[in-house]
N, C-alpha and C. Protein backbone atom coordinates (compact mmCIF):
# COMPACT_ATOMS: atom_id res chain seq x y z
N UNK A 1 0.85 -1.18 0.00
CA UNK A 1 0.00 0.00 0.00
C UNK A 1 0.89 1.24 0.00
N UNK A 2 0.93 1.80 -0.97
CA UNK A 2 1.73 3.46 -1.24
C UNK A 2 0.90 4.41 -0.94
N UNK A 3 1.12 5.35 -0.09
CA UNK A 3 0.51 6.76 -0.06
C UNK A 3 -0.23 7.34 -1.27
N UNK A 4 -1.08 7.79 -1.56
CA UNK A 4 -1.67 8.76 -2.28
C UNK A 4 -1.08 10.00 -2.24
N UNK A 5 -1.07 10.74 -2.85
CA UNK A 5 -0.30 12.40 -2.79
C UNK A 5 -0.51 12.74 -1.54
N UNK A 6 -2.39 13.05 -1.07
CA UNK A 6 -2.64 13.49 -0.44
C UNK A 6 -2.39 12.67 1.16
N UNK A 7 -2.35 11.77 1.18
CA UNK A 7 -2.00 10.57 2.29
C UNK A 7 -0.80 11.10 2.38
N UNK A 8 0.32 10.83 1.47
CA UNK A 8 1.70 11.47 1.97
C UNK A 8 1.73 12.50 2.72
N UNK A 9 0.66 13.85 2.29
CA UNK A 9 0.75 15.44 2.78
C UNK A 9 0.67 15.10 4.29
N UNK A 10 -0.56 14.12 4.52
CA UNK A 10 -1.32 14.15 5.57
C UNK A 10 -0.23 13.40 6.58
N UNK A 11 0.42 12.52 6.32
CA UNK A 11 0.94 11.51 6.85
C UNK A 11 2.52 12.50 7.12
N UNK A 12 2.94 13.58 6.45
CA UNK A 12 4.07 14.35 7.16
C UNK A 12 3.13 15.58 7.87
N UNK A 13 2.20 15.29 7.81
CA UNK A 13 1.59 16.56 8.97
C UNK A 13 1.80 15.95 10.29
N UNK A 14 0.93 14.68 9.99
CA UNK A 14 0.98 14.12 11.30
C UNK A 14 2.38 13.74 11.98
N UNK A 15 3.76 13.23 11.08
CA UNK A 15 4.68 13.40 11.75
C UNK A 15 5.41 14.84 12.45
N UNK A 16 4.74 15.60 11.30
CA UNK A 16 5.30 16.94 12.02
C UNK A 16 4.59 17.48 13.35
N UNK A 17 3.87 16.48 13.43
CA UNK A 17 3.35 17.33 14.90
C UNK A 17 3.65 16.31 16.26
N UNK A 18 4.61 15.70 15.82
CA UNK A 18 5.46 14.55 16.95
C UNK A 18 5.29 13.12 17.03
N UNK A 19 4.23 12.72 15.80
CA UNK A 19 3.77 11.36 16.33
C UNK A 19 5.00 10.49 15.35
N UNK A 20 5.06 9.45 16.40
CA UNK A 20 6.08 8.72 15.67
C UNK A 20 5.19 8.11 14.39
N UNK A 21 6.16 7.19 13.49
CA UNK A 21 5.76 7.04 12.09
C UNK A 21 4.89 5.93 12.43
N UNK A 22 4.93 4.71 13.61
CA UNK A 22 4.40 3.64 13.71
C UNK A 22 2.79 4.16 14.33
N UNK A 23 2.77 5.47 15.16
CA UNK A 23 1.34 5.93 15.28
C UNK A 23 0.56 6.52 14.53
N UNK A 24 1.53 7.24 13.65
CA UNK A 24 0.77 7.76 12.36
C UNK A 24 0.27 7.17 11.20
N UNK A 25 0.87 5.90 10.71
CA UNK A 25 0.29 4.98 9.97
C UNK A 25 -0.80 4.66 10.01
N UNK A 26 -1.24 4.61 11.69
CA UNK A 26 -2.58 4.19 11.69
C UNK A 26 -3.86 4.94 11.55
N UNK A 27 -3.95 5.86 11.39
CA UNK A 27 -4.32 6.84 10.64
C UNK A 27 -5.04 6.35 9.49
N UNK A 28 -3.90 5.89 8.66
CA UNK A 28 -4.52 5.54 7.19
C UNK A 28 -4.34 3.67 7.08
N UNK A 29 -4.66 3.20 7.84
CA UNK A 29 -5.07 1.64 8.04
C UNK A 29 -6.62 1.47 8.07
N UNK A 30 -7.11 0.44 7.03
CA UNK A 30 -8.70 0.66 7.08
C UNK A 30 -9.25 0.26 8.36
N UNK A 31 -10.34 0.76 8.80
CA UNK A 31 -10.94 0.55 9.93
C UNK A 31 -10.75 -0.60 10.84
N UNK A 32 -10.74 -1.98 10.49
CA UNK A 32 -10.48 -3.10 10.31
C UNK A 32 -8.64 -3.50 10.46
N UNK A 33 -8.23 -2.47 9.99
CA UNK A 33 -6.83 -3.11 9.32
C UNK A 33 -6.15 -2.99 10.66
N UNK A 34 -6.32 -1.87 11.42
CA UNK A 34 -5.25 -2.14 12.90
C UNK A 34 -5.32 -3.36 13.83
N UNK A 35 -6.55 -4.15 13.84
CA UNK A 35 -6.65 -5.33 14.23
C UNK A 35 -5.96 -6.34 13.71
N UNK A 36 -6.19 -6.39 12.55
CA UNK A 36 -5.89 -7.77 11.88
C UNK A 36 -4.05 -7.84 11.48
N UNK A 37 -3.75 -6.95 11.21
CA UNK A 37 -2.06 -6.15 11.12
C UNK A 37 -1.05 -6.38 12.28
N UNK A 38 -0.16 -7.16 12.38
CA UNK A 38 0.51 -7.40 13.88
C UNK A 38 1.53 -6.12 13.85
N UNK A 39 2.07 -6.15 15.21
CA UNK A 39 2.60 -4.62 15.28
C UNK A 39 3.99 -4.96 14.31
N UNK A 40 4.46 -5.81 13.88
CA UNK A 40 5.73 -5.82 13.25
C UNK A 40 5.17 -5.28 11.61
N UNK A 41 3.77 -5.47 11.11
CA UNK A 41 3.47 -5.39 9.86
C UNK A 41 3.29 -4.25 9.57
N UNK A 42 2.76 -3.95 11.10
CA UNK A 42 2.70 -2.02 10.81
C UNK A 42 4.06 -1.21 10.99
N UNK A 43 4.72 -1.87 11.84
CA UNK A 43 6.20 -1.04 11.58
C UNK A 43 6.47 -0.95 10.77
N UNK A 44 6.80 -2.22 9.45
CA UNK A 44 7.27 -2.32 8.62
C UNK A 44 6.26 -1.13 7.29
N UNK A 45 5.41 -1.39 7.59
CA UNK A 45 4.52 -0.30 6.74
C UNK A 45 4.90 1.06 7.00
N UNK A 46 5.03 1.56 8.06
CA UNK A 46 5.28 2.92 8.20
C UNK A 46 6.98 3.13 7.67
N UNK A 47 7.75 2.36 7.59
CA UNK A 47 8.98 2.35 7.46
C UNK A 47 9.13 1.90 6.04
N UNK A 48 8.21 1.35 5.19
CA UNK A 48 7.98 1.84 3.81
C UNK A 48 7.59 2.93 3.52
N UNK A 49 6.05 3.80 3.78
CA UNK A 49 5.95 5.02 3.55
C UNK A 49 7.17 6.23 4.12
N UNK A 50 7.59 5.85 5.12
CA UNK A 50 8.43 6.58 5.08
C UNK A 50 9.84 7.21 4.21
N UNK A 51 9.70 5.84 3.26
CA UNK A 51 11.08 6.27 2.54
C UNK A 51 10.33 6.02 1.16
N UNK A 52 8.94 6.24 1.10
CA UNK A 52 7.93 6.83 -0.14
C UNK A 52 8.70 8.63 -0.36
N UNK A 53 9.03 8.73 -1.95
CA UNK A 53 9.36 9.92 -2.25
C UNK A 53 8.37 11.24 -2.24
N UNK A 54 7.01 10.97 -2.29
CA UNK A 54 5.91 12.12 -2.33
C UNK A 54 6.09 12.07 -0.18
N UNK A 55 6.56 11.49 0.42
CA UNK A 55 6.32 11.16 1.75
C UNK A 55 7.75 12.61 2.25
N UNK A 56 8.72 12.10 1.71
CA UNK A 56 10.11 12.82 2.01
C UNK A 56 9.97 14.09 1.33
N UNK A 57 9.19 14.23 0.11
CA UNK A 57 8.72 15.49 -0.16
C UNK A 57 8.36 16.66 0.53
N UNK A 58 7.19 15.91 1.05
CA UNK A 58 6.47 16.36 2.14
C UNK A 58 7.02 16.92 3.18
N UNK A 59 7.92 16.08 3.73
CA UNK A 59 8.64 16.36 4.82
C UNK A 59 9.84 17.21 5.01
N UNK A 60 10.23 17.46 3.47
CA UNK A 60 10.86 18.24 3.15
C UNK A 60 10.46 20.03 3.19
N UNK A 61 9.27 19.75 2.50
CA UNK A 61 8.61 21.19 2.90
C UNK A 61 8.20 21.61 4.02
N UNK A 62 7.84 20.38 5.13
CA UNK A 62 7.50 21.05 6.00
C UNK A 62 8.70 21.19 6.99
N UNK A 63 10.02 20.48 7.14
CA UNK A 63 10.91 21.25 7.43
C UNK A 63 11.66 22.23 7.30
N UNK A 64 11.47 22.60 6.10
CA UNK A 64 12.37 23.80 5.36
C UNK A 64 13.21 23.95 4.48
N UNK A 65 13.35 22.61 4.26
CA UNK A 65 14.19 21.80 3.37
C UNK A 65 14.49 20.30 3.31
N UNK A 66 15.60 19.95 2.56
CA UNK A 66 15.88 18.91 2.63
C UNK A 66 17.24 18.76 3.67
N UNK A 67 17.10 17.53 4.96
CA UNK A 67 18.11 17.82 5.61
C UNK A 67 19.63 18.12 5.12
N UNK A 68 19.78 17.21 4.05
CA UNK A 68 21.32 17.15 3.70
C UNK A 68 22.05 18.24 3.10
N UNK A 69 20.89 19.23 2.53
CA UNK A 69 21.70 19.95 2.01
C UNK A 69 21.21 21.66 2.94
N UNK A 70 20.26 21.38 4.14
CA UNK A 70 20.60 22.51 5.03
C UNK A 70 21.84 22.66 6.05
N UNK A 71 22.18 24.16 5.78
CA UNK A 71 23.36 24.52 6.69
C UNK A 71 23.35 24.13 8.08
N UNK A 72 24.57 24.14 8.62
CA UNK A 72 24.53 23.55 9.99
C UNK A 72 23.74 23.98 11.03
N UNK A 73 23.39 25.37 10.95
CA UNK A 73 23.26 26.44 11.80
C UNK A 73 21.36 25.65 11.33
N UNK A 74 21.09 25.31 10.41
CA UNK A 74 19.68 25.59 10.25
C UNK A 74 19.00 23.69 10.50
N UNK A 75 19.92 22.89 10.36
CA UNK A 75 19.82 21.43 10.71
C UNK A 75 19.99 21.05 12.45
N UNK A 76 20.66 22.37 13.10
CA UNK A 76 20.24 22.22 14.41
C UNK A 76 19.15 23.13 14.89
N UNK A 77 18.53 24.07 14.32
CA UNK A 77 17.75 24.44 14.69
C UNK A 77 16.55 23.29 14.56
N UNK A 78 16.41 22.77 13.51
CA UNK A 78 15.24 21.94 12.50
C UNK A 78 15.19 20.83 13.83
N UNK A 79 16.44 20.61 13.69
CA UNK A 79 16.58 19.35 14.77
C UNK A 79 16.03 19.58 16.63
N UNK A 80 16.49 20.88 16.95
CA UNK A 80 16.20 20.93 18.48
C UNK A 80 14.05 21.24 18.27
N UNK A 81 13.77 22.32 17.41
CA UNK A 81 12.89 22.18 17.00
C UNK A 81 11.57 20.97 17.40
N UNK A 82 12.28 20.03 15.98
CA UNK A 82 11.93 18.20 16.35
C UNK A 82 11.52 18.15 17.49
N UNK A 83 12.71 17.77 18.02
CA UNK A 83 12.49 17.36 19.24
C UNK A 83 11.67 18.06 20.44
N UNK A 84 11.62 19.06 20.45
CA UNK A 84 10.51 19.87 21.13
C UNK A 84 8.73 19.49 20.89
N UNK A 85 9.27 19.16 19.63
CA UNK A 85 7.62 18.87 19.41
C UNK A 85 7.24 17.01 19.49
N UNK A 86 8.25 16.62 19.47
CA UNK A 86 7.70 15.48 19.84
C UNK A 86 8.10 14.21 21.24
N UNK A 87 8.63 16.05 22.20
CA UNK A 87 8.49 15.70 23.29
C UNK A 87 7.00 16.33 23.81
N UNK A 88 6.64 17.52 23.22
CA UNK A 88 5.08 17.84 23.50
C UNK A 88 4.03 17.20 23.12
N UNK A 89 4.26 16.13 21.88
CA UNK A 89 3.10 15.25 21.22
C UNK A 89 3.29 13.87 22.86
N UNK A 90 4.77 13.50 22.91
CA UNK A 90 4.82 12.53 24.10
C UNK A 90 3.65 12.59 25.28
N UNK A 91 4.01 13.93 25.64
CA UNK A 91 2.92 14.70 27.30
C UNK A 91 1.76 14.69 26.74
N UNK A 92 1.55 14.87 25.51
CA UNK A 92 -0.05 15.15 25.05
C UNK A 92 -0.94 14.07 25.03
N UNK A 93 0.14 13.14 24.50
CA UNK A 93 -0.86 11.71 24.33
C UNK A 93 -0.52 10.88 25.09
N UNK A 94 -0.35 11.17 26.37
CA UNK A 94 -0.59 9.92 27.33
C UNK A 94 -0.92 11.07 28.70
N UNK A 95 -2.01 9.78 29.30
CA UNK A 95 -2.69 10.06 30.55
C UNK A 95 -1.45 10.14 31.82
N UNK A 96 -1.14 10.74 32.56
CA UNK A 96 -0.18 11.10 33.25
C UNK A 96 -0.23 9.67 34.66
N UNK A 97 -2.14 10.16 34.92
CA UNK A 97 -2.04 9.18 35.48
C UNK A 97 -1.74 7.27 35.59
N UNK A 98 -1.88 6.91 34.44
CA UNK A 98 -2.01 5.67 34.19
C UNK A 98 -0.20 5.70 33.65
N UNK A 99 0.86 6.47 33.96
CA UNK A 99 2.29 6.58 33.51
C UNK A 99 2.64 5.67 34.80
N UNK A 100 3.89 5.03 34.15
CA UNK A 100 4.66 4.27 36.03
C UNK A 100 6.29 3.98 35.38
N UNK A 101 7.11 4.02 36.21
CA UNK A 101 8.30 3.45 35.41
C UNK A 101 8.77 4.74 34.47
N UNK A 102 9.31 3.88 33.74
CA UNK A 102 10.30 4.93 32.53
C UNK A 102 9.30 5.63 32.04
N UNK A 103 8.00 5.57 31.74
CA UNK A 103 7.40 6.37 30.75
C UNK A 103 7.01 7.60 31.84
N UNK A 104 6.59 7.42 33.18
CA UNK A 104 6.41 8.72 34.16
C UNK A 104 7.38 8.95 34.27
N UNK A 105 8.84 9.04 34.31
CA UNK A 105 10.18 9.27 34.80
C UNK A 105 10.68 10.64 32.51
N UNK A 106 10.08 9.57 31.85
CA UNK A 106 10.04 10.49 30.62
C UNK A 106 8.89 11.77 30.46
N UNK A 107 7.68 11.32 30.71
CA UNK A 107 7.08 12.31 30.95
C UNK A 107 7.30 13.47 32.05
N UNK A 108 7.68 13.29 33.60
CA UNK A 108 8.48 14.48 33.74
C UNK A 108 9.67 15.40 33.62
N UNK A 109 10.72 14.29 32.46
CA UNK A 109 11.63 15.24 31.91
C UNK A 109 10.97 16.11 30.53
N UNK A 110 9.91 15.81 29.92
CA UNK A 110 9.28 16.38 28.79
C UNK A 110 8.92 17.61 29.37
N UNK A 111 8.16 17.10 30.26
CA UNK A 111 7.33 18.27 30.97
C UNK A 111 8.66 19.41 31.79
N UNK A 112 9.57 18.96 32.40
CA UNK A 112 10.53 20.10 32.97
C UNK A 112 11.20 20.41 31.35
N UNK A 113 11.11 20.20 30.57
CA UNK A 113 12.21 20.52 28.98
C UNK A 113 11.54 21.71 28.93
N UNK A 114 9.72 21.11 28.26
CA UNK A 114 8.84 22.15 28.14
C UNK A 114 9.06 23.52 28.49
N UNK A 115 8.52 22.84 30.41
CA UNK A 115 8.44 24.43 30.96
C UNK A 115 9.77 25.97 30.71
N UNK A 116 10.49 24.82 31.11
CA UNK A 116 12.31 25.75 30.65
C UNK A 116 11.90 25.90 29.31
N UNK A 117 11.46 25.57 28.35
CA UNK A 117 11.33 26.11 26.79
C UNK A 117 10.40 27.40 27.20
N UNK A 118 9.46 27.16 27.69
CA UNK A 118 8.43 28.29 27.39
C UNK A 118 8.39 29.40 28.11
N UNK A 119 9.59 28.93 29.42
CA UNK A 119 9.95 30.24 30.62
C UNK A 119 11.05 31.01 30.23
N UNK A 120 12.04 30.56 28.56
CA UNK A 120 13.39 30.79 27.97
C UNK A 120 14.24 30.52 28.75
N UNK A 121 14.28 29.76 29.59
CA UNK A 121 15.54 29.70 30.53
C UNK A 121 15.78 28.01 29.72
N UNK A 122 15.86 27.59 28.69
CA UNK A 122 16.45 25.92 28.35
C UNK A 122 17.74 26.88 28.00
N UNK A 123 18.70 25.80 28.30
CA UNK A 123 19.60 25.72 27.87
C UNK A 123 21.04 27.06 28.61
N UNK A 124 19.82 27.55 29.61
CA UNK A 124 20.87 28.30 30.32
C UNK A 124 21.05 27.75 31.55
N UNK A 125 21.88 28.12 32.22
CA UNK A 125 22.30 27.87 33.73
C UNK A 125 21.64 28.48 34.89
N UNK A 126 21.31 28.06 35.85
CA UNK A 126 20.52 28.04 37.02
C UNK A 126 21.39 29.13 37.87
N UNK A 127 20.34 29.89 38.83
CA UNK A 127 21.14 31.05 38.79
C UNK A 127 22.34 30.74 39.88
N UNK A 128 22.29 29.69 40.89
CA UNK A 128 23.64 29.12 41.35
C UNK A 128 24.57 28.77 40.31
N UNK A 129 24.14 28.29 39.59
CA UNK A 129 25.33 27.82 38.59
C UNK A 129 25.88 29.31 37.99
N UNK A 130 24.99 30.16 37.28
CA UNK A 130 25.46 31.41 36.86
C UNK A 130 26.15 31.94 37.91
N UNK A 131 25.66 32.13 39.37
CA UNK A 131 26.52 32.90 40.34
C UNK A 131 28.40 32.26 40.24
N UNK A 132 28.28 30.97 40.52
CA UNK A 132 29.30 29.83 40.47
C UNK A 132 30.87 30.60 38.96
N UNK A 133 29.99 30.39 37.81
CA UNK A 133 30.32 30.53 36.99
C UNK A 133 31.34 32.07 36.65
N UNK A 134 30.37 33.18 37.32
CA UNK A 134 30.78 34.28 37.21
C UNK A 134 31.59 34.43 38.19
N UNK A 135 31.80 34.14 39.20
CA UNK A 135 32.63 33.66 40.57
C UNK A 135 33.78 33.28 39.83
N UNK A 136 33.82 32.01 39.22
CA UNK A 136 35.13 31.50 38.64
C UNK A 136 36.05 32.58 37.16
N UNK A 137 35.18 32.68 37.00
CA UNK A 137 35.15 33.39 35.66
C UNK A 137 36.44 34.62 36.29
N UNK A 138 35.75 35.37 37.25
CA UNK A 138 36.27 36.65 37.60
C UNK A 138 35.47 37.61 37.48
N UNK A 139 34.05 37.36 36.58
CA UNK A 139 33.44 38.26 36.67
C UNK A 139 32.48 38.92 38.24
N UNK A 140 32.33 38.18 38.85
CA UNK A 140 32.70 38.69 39.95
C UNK A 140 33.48 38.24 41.53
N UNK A 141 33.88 39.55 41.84
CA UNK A 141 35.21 38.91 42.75
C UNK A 141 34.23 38.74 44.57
N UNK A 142 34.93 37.97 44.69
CA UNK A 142 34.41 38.30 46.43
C UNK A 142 36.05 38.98 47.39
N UNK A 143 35.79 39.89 47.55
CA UNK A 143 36.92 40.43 47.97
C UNK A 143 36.62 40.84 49.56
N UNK A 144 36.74 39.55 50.14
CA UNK A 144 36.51 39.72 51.71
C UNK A 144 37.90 41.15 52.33
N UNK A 145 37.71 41.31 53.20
CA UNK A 145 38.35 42.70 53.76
C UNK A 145 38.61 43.74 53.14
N UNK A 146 37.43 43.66 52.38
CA UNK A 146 38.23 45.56 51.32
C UNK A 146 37.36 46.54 52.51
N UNK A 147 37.41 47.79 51.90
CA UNK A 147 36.90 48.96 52.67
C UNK A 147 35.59 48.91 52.89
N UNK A 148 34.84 48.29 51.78
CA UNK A 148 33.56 48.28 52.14
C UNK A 148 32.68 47.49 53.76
N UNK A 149 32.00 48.54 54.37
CA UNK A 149 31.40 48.04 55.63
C UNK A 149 30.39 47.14 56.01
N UNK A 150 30.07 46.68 54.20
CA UNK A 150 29.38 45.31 54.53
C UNK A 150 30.45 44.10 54.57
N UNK A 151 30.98 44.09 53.67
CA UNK A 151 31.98 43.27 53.18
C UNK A 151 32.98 42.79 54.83
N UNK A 152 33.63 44.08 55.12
CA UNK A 152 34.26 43.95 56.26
C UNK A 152 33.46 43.36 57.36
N UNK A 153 32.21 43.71 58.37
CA UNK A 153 31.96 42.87 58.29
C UNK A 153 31.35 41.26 58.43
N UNK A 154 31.59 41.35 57.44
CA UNK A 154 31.54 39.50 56.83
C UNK A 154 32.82 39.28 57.05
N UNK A 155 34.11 39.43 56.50
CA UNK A 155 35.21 39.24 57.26
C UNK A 155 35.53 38.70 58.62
N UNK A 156 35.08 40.00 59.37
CA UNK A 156 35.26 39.60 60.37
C UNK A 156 34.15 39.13 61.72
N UNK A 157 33.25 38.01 60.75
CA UNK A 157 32.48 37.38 61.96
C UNK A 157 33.35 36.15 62.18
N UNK A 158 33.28 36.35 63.38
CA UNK A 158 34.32 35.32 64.37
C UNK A 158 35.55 35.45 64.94
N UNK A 159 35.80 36.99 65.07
CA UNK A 159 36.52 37.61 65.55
C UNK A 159 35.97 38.39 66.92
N UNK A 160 36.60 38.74 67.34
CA UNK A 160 36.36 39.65 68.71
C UNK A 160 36.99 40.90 68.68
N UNK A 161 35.80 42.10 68.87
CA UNK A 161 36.14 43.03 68.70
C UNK A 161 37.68 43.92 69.69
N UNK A 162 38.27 44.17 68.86
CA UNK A 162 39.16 44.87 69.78
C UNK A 162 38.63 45.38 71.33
N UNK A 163 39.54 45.06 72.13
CA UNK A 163 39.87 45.49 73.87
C UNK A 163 38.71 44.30 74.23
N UNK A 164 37.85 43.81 73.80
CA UNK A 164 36.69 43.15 74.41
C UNK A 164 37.04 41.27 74.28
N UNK A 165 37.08 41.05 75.46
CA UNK A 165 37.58 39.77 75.86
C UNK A 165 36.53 38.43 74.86
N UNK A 166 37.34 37.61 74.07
CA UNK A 166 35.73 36.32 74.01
C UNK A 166 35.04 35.83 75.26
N UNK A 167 33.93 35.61 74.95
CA UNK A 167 32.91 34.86 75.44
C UNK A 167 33.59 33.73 75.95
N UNK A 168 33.58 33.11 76.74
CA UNK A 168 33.30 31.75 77.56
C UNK A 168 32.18 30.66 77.02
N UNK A 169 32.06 29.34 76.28
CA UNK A 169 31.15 29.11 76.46
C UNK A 169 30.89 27.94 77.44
C-alpha cells in the first residue's frame, strides 16, 4: 500500500506534529486493518511510507528543506525544533495518570524541557550555577576585607572586637 499524494501530505503533517511514524500509519489503516495487522506489519509499513518519495517530499517542505543539504546552523535548529515537538506530542498523548516506570520518569523530563522552553531559561544555567560561573570566571570577585562596611563585616564574623575579651562558652 503506497501513499496517495494526499495521504503522503497528511501523513508528514501528522509526523510533524510529533507522532512517531508507527502511530501515524494508523491513521490511514482501514478501519479493520489495525486489528488484523501485527505490530511488526505495521512497523514495517510505516517504514515503507516513510522512505515513499511524495512522503520525504512532504517532509521536506515542511521542514524547510531537505536535511542534507541545510546549513549547519539551520539542521540544528530543524533538529532541536523536532524534538521539542515530539516531546510535546509525548505529554499530550498519554494520561499522566495511568504513567509508572520509565514512561512517568520520561514524561516528567518532557514536561521540565517544556516548561524551561516556554519560561526561555532551556539551555541556560541556574542562577547558582550562573553565580558559580561568574565567581570562577572573575566576573565577579568576592573580595573579603576591602573597605567596604558590609563586606568587612563579613570578614570579620568570628573575631572579637578589639579590647573586648571572648565569650566563655
Amino acid at each position: 500500500m503506497k501513499p496517495s499524494p494526499e495521504q503522503a501530505k497528511q501523513f508528514a503533517l501528522i509526523l510533524s506534529s510529533g507522532a512517531p511514524a508507527r502511530e501515524a500509519i494508523r491513521y490511514f489503516l482501514p478501519p479493520d486493518g489495525g486489528e488484523v495487522m501485527s505490530q511488526l506489519a505495521i512497523d514495517q509499513l510505516a517504514s515503507r511510507w516513510l522512505a515513499e518519495p511524495a512522503v520525504e517530499q512532504e517532509v521536506n517542505l515542511l521542514q524547510g528543506g531537505e536535511w542534507s543539504q541545510m546549513p549547519a546552523a539551520q539542521r540544528i535548529e530543524t533538529a532541536i525544533a523536532k524534538h521539542y515537538v515530539e516531546m510535546a506530542y509525548f505529554l499530550f498523548s498519554r494520561n499522566y495518570v495511568e504513567l509508572s516506570g520509565p514512561e512517568k520518569t520520561k514524561a516528567d523530563t518532557c514536561r521540565v524541557a517544556l516548561e524551561a522552553k516556554l519560561a526561555g531559561t532551556s539551555g541556560k544555567l541556574s542562577a547558582v550555577e550562573q553565580f558559580w560561573s561568574d565567581v570562577t570566571s572573575g566576573r565577579i570577585k568576592l573580595g573579603l576585607g576591602t573597605s567596604n562596611p558590609a563586606q568587612s563585616s563579613i570578614a570579620s564574623v568570628g573575631r572579637s572586637p578589639e579590647g573586648v575579651a571572648p565569650r566563655e562558652h
